[in-house]
C-alpha atoms as a PDB file:
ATOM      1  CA  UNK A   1       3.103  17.562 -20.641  1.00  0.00           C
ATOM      2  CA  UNK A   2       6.521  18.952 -19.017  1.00  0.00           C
ATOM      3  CA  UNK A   3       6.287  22.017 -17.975  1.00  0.00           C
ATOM      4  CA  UNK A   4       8.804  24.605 -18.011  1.00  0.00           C
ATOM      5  CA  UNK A   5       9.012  28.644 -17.832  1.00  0.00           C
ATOM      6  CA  UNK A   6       7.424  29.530 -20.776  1.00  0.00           C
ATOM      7  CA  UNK A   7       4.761  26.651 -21.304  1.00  0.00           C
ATOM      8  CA  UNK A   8       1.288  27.942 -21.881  1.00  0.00           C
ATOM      9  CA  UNK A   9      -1.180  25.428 -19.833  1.00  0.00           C
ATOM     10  CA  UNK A  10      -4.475  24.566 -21.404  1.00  0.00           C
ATOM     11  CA  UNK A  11      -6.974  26.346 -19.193  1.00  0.00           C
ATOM     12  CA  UNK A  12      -9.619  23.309 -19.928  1.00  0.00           C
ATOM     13  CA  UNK A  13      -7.864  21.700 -17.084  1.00  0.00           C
ATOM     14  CA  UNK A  14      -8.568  23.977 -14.562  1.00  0.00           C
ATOM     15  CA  UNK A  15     -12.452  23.002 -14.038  1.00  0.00           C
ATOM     16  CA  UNK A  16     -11.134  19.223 -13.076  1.00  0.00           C
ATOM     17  CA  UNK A  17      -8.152  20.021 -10.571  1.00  0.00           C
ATOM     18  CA  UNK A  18      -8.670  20.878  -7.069  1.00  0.00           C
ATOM     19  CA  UNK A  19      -5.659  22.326  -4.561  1.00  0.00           C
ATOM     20  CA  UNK A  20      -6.051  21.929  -1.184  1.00  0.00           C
ATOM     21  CA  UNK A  21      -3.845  23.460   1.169  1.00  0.00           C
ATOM     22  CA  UNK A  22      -2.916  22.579   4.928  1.00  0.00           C
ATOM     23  CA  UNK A  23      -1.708  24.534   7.840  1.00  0.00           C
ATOM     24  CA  UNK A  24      -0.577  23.421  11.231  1.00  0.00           C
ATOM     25  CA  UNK A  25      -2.842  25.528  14.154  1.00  0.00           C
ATOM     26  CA  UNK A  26      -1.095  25.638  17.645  1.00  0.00           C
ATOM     27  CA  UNK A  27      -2.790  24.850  20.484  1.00  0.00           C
ATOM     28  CA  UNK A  28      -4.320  27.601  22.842  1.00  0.00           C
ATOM     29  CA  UNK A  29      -5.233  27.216  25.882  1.00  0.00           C
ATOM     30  CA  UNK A  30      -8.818  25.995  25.963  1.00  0.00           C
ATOM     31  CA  UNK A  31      -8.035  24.128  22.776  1.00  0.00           C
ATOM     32  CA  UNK A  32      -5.837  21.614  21.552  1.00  0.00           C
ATOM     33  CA  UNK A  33      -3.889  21.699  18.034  1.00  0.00           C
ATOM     34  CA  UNK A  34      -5.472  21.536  15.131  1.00  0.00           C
ATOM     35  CA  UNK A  35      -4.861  20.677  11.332  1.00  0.00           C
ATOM     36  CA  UNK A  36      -6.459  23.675   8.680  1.00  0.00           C
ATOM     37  CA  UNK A  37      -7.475  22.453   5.065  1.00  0.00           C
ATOM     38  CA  UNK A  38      -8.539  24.905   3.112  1.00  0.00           C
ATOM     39  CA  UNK A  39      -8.841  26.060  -0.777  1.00  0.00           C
ATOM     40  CA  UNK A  40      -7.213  29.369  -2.145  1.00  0.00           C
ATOM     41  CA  UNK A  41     -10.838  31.390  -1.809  1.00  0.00           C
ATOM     42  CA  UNK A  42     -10.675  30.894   1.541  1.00  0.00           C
ATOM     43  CA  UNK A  43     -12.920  28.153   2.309  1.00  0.00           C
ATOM     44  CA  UNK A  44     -11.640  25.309   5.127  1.00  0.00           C
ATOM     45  CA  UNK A  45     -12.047  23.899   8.226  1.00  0.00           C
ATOM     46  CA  UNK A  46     -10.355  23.001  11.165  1.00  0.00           C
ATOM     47  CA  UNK A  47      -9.603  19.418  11.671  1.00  0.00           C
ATOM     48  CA  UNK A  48      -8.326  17.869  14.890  1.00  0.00           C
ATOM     49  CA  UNK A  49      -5.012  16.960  15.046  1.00  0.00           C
ATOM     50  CA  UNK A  50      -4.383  13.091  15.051  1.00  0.00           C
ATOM     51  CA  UNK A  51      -1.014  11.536  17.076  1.00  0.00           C
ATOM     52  CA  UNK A  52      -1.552   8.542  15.270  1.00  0.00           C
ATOM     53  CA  UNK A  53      -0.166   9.804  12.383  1.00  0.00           C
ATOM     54  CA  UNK A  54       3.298  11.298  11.426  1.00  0.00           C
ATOM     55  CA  UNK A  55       3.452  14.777  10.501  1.00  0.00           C
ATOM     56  CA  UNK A  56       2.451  14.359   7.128  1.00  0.00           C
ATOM     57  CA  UNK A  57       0.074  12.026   6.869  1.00  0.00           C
ATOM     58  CA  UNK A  58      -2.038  14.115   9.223  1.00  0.00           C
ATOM     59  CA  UNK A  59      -1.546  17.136   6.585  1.00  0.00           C
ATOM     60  CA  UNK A  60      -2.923  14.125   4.003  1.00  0.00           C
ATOM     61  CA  UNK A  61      -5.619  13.239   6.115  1.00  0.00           C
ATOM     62  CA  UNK A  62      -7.048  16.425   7.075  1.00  0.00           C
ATOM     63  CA  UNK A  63      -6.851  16.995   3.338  1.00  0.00           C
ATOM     64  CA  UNK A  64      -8.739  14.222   2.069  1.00  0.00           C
ATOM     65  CA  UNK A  65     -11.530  14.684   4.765  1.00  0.00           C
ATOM     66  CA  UNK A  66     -12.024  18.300   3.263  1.00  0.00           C
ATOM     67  CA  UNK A  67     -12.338  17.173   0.009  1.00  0.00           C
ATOM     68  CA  UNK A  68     -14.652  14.520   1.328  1.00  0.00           C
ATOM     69  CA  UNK A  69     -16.945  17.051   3.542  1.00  0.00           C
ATOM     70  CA  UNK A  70     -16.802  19.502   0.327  1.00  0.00           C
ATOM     71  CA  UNK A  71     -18.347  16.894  -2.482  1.00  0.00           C
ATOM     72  CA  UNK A  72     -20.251  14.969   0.432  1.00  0.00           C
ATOM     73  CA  UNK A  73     -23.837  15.969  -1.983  1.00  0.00           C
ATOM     74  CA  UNK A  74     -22.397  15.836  -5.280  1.00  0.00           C
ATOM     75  CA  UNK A  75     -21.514  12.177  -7.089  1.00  0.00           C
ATOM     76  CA  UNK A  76     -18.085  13.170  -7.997  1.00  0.00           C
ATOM     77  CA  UNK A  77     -14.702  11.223  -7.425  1.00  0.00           C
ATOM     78  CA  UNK A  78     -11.100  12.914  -6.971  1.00  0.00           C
ATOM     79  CA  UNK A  79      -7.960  11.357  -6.300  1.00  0.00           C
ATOM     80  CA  UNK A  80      -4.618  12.771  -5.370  1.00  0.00           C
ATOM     81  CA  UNK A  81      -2.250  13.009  -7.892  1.00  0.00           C
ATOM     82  CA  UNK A  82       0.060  15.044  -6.398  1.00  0.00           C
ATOM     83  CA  UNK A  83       1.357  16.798  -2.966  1.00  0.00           C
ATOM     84  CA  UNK A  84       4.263  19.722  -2.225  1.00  0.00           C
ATOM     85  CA  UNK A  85       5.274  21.905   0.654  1.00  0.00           C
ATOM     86  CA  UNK A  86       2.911  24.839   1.101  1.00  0.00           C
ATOM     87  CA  UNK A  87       4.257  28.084  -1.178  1.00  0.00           C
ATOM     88  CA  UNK A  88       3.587  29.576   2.257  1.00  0.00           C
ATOM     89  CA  UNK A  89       5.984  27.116   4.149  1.00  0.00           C
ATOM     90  CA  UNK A  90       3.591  26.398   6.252  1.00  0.00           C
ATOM     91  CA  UNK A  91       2.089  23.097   5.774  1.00  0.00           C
ATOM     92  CA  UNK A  92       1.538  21.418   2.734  1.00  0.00           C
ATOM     93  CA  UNK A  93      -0.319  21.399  -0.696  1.00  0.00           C
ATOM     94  CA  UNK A  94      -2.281  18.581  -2.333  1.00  0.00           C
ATOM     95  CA  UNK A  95      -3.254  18.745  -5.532  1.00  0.00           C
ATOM     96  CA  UNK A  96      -6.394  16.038  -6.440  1.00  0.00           C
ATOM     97  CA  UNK A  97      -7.807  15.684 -10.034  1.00  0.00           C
ATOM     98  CA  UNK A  98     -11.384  14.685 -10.666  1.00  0.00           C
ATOM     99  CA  UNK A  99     -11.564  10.801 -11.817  1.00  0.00           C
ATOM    100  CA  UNK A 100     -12.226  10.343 -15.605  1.00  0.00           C
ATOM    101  CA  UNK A 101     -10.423  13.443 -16.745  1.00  0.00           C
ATOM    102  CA  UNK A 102      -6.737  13.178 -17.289  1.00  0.00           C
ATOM    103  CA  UNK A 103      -3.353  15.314 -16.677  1.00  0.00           C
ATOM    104  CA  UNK A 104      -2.277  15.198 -20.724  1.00  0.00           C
ATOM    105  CA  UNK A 105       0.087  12.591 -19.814  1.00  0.00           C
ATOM    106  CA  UNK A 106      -2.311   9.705 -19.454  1.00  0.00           C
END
């Protein structure tokens, strides 16, 4: 499906796709930076920030450890089909799609 301006996109697709957003926290003084993943209703968590990674593949990870925490009970599978900058220019958005449903273009 290409998108443009004026497309009209199938609502059945919104049950299957999960955003995840991610926001860099500054250290304080009692505590050091961390990594925020968190969904548009406002739920998240803080992750700890990992120097073994570049910039944004600790966005990615923090990410994909939310999702993983969040379906931890439930026998569901997502993957990551997509990732942008943050509308917020903050951090970064990831965009993950729950396995056996497809985007329209599979």
């Amino acid at each position: 499906m290409i998108i443009t301006q004026n497309t009209q996109i199938p609502t059945e697709y919104v049950p299957y796709a999960l955003t995840v957003y991610t926001r860099y926290v500054p250290p304080t003084d009692t505590r050091g930076s961390k990594i925020m993943a968190y969904e548009k209703d406002g739920r998240g968590k803080k992750m700890t920030f990992d120097y073994d990674y570049a910039a944004s593949d600790r966005h990615q990870t923090a990410a994909i450890e939310y999702l993983r925490k969040r379906i931890m009970e439930k026998d569901e599978q997502w993957r990551l089909i997509a990732h942008s900058d943050n509308p917020s220019g903050t951090g970064y958005a990831y965009l993950f799609l729950l396995s056996g449903t497809t985007t329209g273009e599979e």
